[in-house]
C-alpha atoms as a PDB file:
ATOM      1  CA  UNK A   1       1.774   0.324  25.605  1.00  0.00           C
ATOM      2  CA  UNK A   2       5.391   0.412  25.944  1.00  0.00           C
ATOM      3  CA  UNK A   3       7.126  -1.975  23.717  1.00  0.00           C
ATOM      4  CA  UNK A   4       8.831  -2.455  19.670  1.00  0.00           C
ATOM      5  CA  UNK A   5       7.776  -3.268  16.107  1.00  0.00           C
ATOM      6  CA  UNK A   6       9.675  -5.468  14.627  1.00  0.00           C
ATOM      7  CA  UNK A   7       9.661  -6.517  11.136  1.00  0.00           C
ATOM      8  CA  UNK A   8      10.825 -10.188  11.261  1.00  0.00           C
ATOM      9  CA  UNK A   9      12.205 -11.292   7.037  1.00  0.00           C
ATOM     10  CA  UNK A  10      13.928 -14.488   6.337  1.00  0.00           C
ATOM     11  CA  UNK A  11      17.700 -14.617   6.785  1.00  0.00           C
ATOM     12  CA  UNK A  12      17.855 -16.616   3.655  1.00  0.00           C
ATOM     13  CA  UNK A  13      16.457 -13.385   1.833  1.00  0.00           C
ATOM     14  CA  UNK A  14      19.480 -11.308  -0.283  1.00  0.00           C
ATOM     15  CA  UNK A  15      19.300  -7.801   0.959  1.00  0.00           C
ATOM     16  CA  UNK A  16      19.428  -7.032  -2.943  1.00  0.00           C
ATOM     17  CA  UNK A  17      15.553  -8.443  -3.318  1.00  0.00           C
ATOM     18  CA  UNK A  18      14.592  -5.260  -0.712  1.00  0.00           C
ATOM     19  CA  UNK A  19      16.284  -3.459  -2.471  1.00  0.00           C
ATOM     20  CA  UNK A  20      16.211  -3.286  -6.246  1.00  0.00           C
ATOM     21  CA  UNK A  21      13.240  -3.261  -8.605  1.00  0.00           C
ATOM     22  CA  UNK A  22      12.798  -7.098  -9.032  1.00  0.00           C
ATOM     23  CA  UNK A  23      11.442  -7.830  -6.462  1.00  0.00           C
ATOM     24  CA  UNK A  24      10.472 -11.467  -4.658  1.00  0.00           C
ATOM     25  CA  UNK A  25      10.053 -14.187  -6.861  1.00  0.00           C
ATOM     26  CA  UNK A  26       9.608 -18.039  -5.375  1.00  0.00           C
ATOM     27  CA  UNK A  27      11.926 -20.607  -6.750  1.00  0.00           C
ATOM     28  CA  UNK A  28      10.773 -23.915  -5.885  1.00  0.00           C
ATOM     29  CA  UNK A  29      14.117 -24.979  -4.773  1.00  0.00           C
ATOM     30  CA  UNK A  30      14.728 -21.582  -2.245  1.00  0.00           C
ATOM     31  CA  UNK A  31      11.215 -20.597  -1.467  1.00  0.00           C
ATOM     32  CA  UNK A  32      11.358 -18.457   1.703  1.00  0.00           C
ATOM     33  CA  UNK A  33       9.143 -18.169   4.854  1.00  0.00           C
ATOM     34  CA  UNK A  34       6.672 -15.127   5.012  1.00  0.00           C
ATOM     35  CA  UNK A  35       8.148 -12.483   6.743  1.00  0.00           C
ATOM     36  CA  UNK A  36       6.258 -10.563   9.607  1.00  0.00           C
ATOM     37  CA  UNK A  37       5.399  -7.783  11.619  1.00  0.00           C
ATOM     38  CA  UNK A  38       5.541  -8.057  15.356  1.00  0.00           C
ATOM     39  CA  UNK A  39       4.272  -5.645  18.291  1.00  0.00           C
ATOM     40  CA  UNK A  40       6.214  -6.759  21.319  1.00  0.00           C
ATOM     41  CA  UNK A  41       6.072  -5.626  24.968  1.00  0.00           C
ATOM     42  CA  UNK A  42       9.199  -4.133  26.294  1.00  0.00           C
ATOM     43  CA  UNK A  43      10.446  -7.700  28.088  1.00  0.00           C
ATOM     44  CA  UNK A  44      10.431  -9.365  23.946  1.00  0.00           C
ATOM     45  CA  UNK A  45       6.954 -11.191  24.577  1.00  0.00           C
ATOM     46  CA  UNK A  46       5.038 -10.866  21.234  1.00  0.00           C
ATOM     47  CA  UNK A  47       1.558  -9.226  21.574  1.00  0.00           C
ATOM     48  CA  UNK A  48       0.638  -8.983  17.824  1.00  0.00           C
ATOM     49  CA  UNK A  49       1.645 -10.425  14.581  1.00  0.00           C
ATOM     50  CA  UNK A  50       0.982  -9.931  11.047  1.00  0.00           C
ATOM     51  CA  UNK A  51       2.220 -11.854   8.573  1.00  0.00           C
ATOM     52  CA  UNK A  52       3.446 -10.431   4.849  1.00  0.00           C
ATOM     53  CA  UNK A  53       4.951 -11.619   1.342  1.00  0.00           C
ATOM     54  CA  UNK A  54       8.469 -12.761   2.072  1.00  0.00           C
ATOM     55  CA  UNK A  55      10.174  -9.501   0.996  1.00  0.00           C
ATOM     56  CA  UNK A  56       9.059  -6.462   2.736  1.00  0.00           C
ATOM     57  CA  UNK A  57       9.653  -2.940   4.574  1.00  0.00           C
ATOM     58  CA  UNK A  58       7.960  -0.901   6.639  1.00  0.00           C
ATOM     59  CA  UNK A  59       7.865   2.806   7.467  1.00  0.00           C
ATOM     60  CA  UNK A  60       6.134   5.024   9.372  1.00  0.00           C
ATOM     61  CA  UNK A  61       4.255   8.184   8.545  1.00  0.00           C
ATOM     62  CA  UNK A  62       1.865  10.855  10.508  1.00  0.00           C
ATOM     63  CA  UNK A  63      -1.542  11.081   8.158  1.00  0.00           C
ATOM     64  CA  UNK A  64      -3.507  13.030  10.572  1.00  0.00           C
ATOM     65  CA  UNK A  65      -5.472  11.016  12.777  1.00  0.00           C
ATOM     66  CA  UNK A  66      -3.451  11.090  15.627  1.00  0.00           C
ATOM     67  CA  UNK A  67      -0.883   7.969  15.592  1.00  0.00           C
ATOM     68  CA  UNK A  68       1.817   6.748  13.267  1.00  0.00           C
ATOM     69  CA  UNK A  69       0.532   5.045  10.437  1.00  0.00           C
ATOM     70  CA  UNK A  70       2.893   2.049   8.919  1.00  0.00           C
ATOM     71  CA  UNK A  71       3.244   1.294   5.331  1.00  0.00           C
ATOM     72  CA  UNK A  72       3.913  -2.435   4.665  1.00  0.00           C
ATOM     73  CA  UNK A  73       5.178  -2.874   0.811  1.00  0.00           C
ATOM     74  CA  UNK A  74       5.291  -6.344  -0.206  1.00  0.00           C
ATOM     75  CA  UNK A  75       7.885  -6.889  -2.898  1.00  0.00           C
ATOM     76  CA  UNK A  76       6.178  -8.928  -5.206  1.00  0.00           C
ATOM     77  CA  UNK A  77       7.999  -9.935  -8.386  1.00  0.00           C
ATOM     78  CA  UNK A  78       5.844  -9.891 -11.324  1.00  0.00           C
ATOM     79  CA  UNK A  79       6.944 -12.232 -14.551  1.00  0.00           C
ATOM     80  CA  UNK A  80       4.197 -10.258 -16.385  1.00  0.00           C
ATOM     81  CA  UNK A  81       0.491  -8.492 -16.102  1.00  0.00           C
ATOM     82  CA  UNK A  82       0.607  -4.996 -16.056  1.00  0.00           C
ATOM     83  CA  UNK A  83      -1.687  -4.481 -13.108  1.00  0.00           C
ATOM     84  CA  UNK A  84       1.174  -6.848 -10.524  1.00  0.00           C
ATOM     85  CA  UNK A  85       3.770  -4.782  -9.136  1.00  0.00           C
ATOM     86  CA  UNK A  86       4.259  -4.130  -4.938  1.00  0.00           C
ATOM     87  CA  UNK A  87       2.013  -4.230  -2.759  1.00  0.00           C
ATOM     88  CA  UNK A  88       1.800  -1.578  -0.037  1.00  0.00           C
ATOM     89  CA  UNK A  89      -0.979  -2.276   2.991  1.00  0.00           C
ATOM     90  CA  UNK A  90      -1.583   0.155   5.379  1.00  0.00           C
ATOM     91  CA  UNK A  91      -1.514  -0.594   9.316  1.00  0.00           C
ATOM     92  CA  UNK A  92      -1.836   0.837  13.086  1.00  0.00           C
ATOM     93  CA  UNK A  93      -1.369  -0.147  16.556  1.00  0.00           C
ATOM     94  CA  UNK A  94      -4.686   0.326  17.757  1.00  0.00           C
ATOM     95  CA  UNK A  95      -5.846  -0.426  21.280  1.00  0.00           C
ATOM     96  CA  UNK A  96      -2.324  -2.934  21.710  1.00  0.00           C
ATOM     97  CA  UNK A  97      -2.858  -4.673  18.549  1.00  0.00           C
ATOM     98  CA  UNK A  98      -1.872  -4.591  15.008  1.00  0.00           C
ATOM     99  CA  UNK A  99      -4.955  -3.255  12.710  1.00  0.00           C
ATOM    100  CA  UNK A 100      -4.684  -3.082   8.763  1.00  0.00           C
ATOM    101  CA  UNK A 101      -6.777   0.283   7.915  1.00  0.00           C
ATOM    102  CA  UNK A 102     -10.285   0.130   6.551  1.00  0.00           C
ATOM    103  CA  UNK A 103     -11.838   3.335   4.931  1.00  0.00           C
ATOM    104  CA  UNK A 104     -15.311   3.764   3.947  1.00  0.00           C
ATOM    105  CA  UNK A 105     -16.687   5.671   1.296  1.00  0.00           C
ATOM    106  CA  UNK A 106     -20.202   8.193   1.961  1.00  0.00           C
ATOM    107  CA  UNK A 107     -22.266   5.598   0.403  1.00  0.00           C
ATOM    108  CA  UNK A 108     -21.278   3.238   3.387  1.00  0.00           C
ATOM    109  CA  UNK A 109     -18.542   1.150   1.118  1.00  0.00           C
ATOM    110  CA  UNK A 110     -16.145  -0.719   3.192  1.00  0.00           C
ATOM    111  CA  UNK A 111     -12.120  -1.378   1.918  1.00  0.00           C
ATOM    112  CA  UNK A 112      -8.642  -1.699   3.029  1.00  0.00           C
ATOM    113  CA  UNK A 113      -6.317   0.478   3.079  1.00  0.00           C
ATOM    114  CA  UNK A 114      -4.197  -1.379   0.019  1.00  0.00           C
ATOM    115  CA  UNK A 115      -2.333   0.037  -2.586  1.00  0.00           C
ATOM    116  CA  UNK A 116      -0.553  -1.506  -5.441  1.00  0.00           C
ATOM    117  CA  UNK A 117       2.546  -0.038  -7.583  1.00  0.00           C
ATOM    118  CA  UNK A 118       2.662  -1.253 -11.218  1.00  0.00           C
ATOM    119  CA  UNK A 119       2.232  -0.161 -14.613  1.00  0.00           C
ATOM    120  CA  UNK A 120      -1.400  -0.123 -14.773  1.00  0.00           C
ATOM    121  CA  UNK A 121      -1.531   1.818 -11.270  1.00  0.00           C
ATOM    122  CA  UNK A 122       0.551   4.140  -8.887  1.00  0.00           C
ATOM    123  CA  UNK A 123       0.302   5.644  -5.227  1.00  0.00           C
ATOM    124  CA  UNK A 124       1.510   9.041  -3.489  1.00  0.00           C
ATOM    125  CA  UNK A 125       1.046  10.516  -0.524  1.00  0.00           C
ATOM    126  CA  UNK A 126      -0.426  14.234  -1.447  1.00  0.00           C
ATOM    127  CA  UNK A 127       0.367  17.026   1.323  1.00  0.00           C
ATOM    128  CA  UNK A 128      -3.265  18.547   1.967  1.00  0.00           C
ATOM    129  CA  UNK A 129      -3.963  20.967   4.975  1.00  0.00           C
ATOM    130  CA  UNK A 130      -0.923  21.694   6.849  1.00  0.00           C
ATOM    131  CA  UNK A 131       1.059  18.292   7.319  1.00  0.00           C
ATOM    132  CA  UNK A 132      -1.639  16.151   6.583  1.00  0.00           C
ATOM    133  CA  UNK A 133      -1.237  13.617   4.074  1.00  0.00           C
ATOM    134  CA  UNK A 134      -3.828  12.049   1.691  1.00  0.00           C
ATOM    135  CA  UNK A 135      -3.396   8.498   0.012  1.00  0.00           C
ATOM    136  CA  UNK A 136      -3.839   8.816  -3.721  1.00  0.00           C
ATOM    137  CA  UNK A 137      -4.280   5.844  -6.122  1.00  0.00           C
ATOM    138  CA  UNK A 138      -4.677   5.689  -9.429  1.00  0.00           C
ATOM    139  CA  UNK A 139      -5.523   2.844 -11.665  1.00  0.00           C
ATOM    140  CA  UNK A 140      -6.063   2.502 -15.317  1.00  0.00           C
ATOM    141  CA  UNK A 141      -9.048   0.159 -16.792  1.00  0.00           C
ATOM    142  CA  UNK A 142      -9.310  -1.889 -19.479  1.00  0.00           C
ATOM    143  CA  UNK A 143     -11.449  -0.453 -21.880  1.00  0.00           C
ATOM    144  CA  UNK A 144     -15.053  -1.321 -22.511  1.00  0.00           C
ATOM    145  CA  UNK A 145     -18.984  -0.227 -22.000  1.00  0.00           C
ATOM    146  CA  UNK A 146     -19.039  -0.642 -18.216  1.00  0.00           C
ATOM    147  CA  UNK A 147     -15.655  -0.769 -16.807  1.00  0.00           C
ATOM    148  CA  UNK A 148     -13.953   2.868 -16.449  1.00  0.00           C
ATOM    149  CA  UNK A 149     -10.803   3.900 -18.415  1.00  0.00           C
ATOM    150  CA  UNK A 150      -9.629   5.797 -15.196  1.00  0.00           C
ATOM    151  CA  UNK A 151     -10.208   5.314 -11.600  1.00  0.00           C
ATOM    152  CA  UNK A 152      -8.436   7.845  -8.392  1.00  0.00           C
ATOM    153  CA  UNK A 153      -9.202   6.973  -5.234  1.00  0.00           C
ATOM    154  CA  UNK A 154      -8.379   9.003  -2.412  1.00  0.00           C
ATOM    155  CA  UNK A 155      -8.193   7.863   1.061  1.00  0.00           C
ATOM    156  CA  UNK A 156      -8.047  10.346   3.844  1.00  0.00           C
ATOM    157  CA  UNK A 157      -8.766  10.658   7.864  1.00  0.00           C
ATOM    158  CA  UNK A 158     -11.582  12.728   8.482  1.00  0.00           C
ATOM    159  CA  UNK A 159     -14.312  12.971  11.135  1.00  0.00           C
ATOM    160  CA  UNK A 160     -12.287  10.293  13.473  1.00  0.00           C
ATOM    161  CA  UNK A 161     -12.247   7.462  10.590  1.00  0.00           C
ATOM    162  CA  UNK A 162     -10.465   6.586   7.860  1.00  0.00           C
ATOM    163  CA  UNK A 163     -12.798   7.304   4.237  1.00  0.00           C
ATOM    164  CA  UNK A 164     -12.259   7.616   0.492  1.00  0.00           C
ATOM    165  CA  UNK A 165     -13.346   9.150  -2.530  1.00  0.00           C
ATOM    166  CA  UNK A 166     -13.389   8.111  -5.803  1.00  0.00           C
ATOM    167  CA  UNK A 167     -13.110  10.211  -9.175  1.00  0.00           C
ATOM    168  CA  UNK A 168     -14.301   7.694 -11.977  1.00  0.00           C
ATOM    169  CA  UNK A 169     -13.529   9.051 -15.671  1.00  0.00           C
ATOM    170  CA  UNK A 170     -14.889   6.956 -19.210  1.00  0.00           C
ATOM    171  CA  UNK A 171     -11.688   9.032 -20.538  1.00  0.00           C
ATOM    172  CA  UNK A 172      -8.568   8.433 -20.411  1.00  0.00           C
ATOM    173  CA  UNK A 173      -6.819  12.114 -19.985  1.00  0.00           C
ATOM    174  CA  UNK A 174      -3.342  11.997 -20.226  1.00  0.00           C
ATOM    175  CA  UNK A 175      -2.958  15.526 -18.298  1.00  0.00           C
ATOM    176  CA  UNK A 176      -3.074  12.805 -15.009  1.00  0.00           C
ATOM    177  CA  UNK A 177       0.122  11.935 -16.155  1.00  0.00           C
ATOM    178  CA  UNK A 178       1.616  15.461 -15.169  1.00  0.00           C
ATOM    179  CA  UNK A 179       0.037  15.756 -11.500  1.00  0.00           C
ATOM    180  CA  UNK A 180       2.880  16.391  -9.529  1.00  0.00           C
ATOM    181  CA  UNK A 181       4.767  13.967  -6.624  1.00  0.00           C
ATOM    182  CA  UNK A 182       6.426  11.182  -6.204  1.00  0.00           C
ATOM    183  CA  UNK A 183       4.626   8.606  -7.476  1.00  0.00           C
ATOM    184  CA  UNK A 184       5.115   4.725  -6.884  1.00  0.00           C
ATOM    185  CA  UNK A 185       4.784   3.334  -9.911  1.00  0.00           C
ATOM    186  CA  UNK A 186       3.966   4.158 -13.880  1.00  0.00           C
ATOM    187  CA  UNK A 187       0.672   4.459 -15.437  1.00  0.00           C
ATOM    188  CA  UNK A 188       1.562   3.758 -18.579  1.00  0.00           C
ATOM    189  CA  UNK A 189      -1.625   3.421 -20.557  1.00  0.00           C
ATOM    190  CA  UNK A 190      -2.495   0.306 -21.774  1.00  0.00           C
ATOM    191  CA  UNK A 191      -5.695   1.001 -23.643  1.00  0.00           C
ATOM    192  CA  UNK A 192      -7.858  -1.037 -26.272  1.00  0.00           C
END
């Protein structure tokens, strides 16, 4: 289809909250609407519409299967918890509507495409074969019996769908900390 994206964000947002590391956060007095993503024919008429946390961007990026992918990160500011931080979802314009990416894993596992920045976790995109991208996201655990220390997942298009692969680890190895890239967010260990 011929026609725009357009990422729609409250007027009343400061330019400053899409900009700096703070982030969004809701006063009661000034709460803002949600902004949104809309896929609109060439004549303005919306087709599609999906709606995000008031302060957003969106950019585009090739990862292989054939279209432009969009990255939607939600600026969410976080007063505390060391897993909050923004929010990035992943999205298409499939078939003249807007689709937020599912991958599933070999054992059949089903999940979005969703990615979260904080210091508990962080995201890059890793260059693979050629000018591929993959999607990799790490996350620190708590500590305990049955929860792991470590978790990578990596999401990649392959075999015309969208999968991903996890690398689980009872050990925290701090060598993960020196894989190269630019990384959205910290990983800053926050063992017990």
């Amino acid at each position: 289809m011929r026609g725009d994206l357009s990422v729609m964000v409250d007027a009343r947002l400061p330019d400053v909250q899409l900009r700096d590391d703070r982030g969004y956060f809701p006063e009661e007095e000034a709460l803002r609407s949600a902004s949104s993503v809309q896929l609109r024919r060439s004549d303005g008429t919306v087709v599609d519409e999906l709606t995000l946390y008031p302060a957003v961007d969106v950019i585009g990026r090739n990862l292989g299967d054939g279209t432009d992918t969009f990255l939607a990160t939600e600026r969410i500011a976080c007063l505390a918890g060391h897993w909050c931080g923004w929010r990035t979802v992943l999205f298409q314009v499939q078939n003249g509507r807007l689709a937020r990416l599912r991958a599933a894993s070999e054992a059949g596992e089903e999940r979005e495409l969703a990615v979260t920045a904080s210091l508990g976790s962080r995201w890059s995109l890793s260059r693979q074969k050629g000018s591929l991208e993959d999607l990799v996201y790490q996350v620190e655990g708590p500590s305990g019996l049955d929860q792991p220390v470590f978790v990578e997942t990596r999401f990649f298009f392959s075999n015309g769908r969208w999968r991903f692969s996890e690398l689980r680890s009872n050990e925290y190895d701090k060598t993960v900390l020196q894989k190269p890239g630019k990384w959205n967010g910290t990983l800053e260990f926050h063992g017990g």
